[in-house]
C-alpha atoms as a PDB file:
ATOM      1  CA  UNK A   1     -18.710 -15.567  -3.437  1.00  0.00           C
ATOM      2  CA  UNK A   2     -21.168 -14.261  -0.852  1.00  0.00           C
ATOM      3  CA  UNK A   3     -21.708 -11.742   1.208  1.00  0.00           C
ATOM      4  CA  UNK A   4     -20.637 -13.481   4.635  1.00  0.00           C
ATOM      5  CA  UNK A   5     -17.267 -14.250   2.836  1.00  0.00           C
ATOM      6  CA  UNK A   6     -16.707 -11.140   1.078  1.00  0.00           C
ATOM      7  CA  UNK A   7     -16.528  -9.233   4.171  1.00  0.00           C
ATOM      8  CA  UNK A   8     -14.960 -11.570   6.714  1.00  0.00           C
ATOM      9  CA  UNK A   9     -12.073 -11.494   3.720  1.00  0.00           C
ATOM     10  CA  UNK A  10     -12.397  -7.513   3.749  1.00  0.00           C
ATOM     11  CA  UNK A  11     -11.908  -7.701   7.846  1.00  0.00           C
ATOM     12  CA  UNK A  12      -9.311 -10.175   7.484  1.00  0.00           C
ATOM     13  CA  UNK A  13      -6.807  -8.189   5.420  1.00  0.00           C
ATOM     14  CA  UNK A  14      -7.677  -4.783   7.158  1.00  0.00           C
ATOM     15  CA  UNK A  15      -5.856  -6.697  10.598  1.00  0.00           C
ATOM     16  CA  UNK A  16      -3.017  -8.078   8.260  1.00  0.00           C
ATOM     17  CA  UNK A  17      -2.561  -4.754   7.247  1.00  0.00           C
ATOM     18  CA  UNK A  18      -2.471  -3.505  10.649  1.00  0.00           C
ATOM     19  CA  UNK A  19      -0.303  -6.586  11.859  1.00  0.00           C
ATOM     20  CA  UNK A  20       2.316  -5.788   8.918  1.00  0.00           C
ATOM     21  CA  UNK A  21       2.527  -1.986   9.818  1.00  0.00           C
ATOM     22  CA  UNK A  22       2.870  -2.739  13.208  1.00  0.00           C
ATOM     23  CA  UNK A  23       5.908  -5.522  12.044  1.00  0.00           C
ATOM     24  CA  UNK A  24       7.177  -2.694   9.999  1.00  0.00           C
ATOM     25  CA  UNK A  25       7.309  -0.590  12.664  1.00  0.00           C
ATOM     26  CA  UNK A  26       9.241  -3.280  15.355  1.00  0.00           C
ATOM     27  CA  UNK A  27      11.867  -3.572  12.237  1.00  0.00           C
ATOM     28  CA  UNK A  28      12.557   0.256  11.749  1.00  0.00           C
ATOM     29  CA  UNK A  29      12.794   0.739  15.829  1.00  0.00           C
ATOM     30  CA  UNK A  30      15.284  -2.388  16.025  1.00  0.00           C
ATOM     31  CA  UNK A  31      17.032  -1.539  12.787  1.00  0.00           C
ATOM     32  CA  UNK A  32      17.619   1.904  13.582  1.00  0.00           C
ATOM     33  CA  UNK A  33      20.852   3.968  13.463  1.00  0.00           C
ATOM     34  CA  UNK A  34      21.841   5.211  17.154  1.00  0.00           C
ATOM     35  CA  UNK A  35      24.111   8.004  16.128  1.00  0.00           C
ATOM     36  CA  UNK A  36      24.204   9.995  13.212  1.00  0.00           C
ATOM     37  CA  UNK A  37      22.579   9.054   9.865  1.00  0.00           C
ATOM     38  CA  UNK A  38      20.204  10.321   6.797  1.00  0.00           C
ATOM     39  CA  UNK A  39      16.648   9.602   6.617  1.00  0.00           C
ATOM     40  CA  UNK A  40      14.923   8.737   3.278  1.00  0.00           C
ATOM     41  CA  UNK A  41      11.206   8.548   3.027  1.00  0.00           C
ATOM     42  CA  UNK A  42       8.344   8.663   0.821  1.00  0.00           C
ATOM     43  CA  UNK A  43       4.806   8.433   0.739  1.00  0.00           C
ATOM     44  CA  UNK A  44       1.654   8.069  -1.159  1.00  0.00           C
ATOM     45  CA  UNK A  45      -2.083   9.337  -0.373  1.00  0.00           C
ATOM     46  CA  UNK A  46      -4.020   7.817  -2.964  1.00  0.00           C
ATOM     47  CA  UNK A  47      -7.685   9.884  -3.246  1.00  0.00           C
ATOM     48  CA  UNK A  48      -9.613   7.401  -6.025  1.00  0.00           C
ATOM     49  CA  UNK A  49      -7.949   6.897  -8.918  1.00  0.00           C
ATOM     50  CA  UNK A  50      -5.061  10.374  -8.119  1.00  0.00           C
ATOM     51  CA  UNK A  51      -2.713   9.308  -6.286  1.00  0.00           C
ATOM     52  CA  UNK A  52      -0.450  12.372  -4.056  1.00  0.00           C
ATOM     53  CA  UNK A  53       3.068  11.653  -3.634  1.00  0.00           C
ATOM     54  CA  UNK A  54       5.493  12.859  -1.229  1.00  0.00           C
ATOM     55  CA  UNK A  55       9.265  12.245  -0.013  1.00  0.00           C
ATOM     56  CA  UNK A  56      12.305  13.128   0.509  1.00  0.00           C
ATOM     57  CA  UNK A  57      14.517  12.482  -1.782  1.00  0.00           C
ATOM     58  CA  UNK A  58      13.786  11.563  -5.780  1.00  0.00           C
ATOM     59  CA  UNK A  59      14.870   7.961  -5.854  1.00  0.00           C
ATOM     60  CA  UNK A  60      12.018   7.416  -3.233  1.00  0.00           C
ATOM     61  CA  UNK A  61       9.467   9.551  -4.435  1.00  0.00           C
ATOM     62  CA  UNK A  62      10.037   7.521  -8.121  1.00  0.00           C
ATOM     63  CA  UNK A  63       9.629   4.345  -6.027  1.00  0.00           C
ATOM     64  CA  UNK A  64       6.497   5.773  -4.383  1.00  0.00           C
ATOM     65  CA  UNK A  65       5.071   6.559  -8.159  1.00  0.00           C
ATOM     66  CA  UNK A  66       5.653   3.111  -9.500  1.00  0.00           C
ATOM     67  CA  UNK A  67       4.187   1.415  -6.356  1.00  0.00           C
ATOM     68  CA  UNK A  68       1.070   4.189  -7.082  1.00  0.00           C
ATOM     69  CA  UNK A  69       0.946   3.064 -10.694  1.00  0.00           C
ATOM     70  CA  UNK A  70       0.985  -0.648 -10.017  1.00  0.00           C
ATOM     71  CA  UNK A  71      -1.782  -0.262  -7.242  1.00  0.00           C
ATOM     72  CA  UNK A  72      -4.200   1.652  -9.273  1.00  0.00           C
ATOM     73  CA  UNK A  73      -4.013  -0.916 -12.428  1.00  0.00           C
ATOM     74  CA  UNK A  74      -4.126  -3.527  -9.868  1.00  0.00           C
ATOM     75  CA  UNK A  75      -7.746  -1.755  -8.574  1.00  0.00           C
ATOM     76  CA  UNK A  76      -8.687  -1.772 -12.030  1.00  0.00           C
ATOM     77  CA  UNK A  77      -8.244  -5.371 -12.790  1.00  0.00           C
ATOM     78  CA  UNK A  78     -10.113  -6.118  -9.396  1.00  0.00           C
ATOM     79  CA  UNK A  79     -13.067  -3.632 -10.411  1.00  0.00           C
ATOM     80  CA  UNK A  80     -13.162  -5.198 -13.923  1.00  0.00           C
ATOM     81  CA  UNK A  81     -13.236  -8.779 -12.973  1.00  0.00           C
ATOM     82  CA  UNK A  82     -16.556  -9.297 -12.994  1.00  0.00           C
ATOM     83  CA  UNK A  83     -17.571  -7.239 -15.853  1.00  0.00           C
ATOM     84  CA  UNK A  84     -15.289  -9.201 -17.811  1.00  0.00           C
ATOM     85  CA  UNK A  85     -16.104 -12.716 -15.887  1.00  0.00           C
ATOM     86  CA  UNK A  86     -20.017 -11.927 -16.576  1.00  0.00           C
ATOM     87  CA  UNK A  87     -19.182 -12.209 -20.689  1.00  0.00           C
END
């Protein structure tokens, strides 16, 4: 892969992710409660490889950590691609 391609793919999935939180957010606005209701949340602030979780309630914040785990041994695989590919 070259350099040309390797960013415009970088560039390309920084607007999808953009263009899904902004789909994300349309969803919660139209799906919204209008009266009364409880709020669950949680969320992740991943600094390298240590990720900082947050929420609001354990089931989340468990959801959060799994999601954290998956993404960092994803990052791995990605980073160790082409050490392994170059064998």
């Amino acid at each position: 892969m070259n350099t040309a391609s390797t960013a415009d793919l970088g560039f390309l999935l920084i607007i999808l992710g953009f263009v899904l939180a902004v789909i994300a957010m349309l969803i919660m606005v139209l799906r919204s409660p209008r009266g009364s209701g409880s709020t669950k949340g949680a969320g992740l602030i991943l600094i390298g490889p240590i990720p900082i979780v947050f929420g609001t309630d354990k089931q989340s914040v468990k959801l959060v950590m799994v999601l954290a785990i998956v993404l960092i041994l994803l990052a791995l695989v990605v980073m160790l691609l082409p050490w392994l590919g170059g064998r």
